[in-house]
N, C-alpha and C. Protein backbone atom coordinates (compact mmCIF):
# COMPACT_ATOMS: atom_id res chain seq x y z
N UNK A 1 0.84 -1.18 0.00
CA UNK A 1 0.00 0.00 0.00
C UNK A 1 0.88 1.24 0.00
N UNK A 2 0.24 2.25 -0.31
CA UNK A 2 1.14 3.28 -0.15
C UNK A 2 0.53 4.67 1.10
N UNK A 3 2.08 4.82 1.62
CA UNK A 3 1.66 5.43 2.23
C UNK A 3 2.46 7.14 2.33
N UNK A 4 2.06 8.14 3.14
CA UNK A 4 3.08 9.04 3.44
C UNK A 4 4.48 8.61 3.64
N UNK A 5 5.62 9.55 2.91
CA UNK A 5 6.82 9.27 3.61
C UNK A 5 7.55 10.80 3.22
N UNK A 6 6.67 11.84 2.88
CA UNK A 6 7.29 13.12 3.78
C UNK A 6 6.42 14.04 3.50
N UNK A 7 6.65 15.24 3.93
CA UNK A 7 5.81 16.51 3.02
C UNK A 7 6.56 18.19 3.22
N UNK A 8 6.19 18.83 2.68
CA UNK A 8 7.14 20.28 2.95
C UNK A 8 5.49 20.73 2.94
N UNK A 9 5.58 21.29 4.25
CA UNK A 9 3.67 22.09 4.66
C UNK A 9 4.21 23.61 4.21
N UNK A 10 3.32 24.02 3.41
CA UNK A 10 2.77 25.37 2.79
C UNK A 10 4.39 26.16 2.43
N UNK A 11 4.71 24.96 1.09
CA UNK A 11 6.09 26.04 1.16
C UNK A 11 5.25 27.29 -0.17
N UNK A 12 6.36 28.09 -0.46
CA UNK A 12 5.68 29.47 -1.31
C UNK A 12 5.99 29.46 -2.40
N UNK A 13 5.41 29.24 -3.78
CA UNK A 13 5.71 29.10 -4.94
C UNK A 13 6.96 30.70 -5.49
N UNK A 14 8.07 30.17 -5.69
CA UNK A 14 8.67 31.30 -6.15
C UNK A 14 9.07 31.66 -7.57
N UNK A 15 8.62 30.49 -8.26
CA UNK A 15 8.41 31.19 -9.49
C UNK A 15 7.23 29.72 -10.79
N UNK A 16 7.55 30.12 -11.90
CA UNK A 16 6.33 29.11 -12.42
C UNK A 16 7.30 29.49 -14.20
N UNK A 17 8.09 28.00 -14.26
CA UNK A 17 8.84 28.26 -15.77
C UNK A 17 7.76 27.19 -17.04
N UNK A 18 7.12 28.05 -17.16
CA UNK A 18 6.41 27.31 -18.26
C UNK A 18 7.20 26.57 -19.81
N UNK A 19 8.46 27.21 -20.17
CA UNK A 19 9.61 27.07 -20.86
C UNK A 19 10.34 25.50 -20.23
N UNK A 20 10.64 25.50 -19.23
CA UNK A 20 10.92 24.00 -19.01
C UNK A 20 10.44 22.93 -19.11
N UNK A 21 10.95 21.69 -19.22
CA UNK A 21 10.50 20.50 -20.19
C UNK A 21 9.19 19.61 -18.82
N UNK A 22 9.56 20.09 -18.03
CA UNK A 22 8.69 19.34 -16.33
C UNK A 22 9.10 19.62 -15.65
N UNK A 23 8.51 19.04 -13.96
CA UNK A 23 8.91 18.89 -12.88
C UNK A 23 8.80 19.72 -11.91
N UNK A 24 9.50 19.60 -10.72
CA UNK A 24 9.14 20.77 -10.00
C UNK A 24 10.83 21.11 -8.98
N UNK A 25 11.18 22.17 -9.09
CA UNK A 25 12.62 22.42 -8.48
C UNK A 25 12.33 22.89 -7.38
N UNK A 26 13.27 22.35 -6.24
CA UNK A 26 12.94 22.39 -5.04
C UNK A 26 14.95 22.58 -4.36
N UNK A 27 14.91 23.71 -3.43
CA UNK A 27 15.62 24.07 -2.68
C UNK A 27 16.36 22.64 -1.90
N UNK A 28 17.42 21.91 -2.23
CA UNK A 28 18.32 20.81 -2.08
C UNK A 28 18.37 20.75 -0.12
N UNK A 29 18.33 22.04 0.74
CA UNK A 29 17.76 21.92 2.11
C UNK A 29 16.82 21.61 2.13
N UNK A 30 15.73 21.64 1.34
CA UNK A 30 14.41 21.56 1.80
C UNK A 30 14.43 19.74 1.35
N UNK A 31 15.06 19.22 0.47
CA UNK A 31 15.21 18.15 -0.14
C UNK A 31 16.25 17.19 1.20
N UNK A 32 17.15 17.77 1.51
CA UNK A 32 17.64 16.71 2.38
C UNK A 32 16.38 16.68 4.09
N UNK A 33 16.34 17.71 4.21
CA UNK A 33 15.23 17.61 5.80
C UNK A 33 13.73 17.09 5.32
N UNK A 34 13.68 16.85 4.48
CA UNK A 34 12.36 16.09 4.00
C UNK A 34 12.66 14.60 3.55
N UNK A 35 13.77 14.36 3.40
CA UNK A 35 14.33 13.35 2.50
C UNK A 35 13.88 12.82 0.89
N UNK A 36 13.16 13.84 0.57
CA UNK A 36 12.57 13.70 -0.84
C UNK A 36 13.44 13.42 -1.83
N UNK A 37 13.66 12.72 -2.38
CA UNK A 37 14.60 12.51 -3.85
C UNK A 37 14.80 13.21 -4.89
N UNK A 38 15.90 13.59 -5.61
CA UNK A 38 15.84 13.80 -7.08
C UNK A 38 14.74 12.76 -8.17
N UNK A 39 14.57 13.39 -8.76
CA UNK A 39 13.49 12.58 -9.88
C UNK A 39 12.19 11.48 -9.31
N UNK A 40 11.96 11.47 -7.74
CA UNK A 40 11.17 11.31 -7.15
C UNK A 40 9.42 11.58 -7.81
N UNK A 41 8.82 11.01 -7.83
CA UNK A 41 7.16 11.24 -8.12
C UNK A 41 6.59 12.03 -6.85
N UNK A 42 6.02 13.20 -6.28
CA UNK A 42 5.93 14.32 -5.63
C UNK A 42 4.25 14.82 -6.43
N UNK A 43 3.56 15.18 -5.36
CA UNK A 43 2.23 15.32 -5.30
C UNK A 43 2.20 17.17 -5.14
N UNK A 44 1.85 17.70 -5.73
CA UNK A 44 1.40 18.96 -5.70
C UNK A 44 0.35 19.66 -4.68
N UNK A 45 -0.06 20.07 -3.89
CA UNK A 45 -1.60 20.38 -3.55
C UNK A 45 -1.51 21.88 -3.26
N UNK A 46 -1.77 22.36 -4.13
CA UNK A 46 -2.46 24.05 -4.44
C UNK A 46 -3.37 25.06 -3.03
N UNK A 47 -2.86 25.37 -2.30
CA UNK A 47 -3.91 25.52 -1.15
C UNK A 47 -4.68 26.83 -1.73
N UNK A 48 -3.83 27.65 -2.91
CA UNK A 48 -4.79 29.22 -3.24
C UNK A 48 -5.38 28.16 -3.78
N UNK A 49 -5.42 27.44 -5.29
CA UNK A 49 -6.60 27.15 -5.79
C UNK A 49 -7.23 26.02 -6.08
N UNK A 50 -6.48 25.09 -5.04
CA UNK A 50 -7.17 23.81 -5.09
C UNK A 50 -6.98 22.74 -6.26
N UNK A 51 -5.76 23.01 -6.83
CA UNK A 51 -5.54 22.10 -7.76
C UNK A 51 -4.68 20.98 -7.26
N UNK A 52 -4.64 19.68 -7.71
CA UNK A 52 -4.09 18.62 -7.21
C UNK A 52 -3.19 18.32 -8.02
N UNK A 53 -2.04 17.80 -8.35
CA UNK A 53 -1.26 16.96 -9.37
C UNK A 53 0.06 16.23 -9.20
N UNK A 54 0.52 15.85 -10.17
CA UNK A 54 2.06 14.70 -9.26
C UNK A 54 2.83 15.39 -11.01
N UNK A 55 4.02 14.80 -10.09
CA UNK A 55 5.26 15.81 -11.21
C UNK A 55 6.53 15.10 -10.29
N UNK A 56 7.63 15.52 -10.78
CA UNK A 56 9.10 14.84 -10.42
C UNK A 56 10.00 15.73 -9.67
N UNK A 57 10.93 15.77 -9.01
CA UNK A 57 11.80 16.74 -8.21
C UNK A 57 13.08 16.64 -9.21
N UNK A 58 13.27 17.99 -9.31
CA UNK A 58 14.25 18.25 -9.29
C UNK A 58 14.91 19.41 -8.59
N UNK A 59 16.86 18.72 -8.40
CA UNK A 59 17.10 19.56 -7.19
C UNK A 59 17.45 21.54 -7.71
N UNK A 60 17.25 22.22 -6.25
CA UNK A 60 17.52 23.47 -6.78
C UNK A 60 18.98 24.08 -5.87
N UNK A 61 19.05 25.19 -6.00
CA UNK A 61 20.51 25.60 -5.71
C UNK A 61 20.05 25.91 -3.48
N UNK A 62 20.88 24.87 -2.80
CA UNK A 62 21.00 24.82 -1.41
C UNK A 62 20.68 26.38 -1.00
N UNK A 63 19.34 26.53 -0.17
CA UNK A 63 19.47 27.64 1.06
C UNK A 63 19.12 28.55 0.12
N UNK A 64 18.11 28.36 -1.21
CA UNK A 64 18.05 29.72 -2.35
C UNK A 64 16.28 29.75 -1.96
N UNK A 65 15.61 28.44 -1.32
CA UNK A 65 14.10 29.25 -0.49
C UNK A 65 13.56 28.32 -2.21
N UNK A 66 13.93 28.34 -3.38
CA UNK A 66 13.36 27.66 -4.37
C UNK A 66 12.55 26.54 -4.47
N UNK A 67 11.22 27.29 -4.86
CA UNK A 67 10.31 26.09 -5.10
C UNK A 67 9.34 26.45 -6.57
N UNK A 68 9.95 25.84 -7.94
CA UNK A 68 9.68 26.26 -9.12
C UNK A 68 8.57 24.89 -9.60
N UNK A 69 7.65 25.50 -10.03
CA UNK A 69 7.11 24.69 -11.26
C UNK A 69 7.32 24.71 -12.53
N UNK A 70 7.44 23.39 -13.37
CA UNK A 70 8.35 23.69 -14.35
C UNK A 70 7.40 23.43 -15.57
N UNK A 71 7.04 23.66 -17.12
CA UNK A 71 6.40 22.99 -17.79
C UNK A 71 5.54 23.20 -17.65
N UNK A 72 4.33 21.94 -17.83
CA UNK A 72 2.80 22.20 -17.71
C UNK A 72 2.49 22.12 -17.04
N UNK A 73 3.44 21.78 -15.76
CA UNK A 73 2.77 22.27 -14.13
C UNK A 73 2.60 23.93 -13.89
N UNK A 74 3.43 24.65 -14.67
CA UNK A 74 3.66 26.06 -14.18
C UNK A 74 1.97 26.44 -14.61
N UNK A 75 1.12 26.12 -14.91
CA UNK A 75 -0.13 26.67 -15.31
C UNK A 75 -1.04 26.17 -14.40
N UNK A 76 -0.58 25.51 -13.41
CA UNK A 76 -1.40 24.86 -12.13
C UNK A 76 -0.79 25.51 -10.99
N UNK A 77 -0.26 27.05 -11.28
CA UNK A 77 -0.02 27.61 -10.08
C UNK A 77 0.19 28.91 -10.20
N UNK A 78 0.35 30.17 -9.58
CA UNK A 78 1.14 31.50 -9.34
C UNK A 78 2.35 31.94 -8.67
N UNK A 79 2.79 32.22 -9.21
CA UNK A 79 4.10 33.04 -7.90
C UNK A 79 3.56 33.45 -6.62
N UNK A 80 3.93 32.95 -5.65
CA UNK A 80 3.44 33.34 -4.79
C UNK A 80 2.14 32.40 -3.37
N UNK A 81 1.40 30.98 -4.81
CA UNK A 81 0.66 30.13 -4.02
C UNK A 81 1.74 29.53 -3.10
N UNK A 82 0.54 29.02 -1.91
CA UNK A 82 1.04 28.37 -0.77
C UNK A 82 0.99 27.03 -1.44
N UNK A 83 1.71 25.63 -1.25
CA UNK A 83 1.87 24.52 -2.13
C UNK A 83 1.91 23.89 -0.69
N UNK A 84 1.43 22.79 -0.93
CA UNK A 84 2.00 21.32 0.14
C UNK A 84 2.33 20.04 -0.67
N UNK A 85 3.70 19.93 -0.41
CA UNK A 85 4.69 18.91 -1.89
C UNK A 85 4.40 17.62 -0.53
N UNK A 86 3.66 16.58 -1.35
CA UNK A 86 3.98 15.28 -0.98
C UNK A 86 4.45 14.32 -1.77
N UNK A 87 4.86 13.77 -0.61
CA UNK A 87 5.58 12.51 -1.33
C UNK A 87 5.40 10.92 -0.66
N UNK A 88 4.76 10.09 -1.27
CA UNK A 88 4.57 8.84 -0.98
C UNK A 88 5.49 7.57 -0.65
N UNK A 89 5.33 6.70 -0.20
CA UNK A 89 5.88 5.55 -0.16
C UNK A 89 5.32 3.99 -0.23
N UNK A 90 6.07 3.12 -1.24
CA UNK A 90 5.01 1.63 -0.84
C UNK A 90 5.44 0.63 0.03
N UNK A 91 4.89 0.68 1.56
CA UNK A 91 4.88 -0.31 2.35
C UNK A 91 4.22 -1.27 2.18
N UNK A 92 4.58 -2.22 3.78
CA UNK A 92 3.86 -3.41 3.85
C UNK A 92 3.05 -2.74 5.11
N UNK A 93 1.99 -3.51 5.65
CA UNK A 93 1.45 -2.55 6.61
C UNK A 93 2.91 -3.18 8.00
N UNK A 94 3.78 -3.64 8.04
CA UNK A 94 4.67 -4.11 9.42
C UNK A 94 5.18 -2.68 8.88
N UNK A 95 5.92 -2.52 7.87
CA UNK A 95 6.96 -1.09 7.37
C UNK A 95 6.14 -0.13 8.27
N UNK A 96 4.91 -0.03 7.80
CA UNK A 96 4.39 1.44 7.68
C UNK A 96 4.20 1.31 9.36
N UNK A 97 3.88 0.37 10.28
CA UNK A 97 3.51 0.41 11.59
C UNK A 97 4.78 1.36 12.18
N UNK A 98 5.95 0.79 11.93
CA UNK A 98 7.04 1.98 12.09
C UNK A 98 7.61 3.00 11.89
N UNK A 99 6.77 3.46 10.79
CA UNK A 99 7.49 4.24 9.86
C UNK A 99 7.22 5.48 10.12
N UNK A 100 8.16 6.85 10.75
CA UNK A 100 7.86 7.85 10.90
C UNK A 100 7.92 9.26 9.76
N UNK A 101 6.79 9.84 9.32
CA UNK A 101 7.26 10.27 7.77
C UNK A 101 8.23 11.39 8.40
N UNK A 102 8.89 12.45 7.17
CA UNK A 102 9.19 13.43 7.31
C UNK A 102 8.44 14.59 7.30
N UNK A 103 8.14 15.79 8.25
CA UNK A 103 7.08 16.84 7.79
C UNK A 103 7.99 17.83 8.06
N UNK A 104 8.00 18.85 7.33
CA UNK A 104 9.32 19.91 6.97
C UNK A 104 8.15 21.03 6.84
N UNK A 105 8.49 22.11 7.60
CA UNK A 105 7.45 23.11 8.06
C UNK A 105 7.96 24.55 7.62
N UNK A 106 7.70 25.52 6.43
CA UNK A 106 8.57 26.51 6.18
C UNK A 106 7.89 27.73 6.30
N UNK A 107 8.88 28.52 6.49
CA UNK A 107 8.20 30.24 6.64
C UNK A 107 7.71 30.43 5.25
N UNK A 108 7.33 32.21 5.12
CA UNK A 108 7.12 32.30 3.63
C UNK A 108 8.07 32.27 3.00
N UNK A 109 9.62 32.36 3.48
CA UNK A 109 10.59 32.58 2.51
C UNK A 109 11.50 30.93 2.45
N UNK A 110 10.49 30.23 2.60
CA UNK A 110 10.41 28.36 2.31
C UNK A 110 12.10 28.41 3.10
N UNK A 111 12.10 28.91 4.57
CA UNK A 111 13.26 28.55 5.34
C UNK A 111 12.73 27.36 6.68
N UNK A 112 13.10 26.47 6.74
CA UNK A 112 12.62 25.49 7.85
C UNK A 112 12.61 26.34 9.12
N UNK A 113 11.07 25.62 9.32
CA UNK A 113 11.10 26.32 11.06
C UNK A 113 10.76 25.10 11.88
């Protein structure tokens, strides 16, 4: 089954590259304290407008607050929306009985608090 295995709560969209081929670039701190992966499958959730979607990580430059949508995600967001990036995992239910996710909590300027 799958379950949680991290999330970054209400980081701040800082920009939206419709010119790039996908994905979504994410600040390499925010990537190690979450433990989220490069090229990882990563869940979108839109809190301005309620849009849902999944897209891939890629990493961004350490301690730069970066959280980009890239491609045809950049049209499922604004500069500026609040985002909650999840990311899944497939357990067994023994895994998941143990399993504590990561939740990575950021200001507006997507710095861990």
């Amino acid at each position: 089954m799958e379950f949680l295995y991290a999330k970054i709560h209400r980081a701040t969209v800082t920009d939206a590259n419709l010119e790039y081929i996908g994905s979504i670039t994410i600040d390499k701190a925010l990537l190690k304290a979450s433990n989220i992966k490069v090229n990882q499958k990563v869940e979108i959730l839109d809190i301005n407008n309620g849009e849902r979607f999944s897209t891939y990580v890629i990493e961004g430059e350490e301690n730069s607050g970066t959280i980009c949508l890239n491609g045809a995600a950049a049209r499922k967001v604004q500069k500026g929306d609040k985002v909650i990036i999840v990311a899944y995992a497939i357990m067994d239910e023994k895994e998941q009985q143990s399993f504590i996710p990561k939740i990575v909590h950021v200001n507006e300027n997507n710095k861990i608090i």
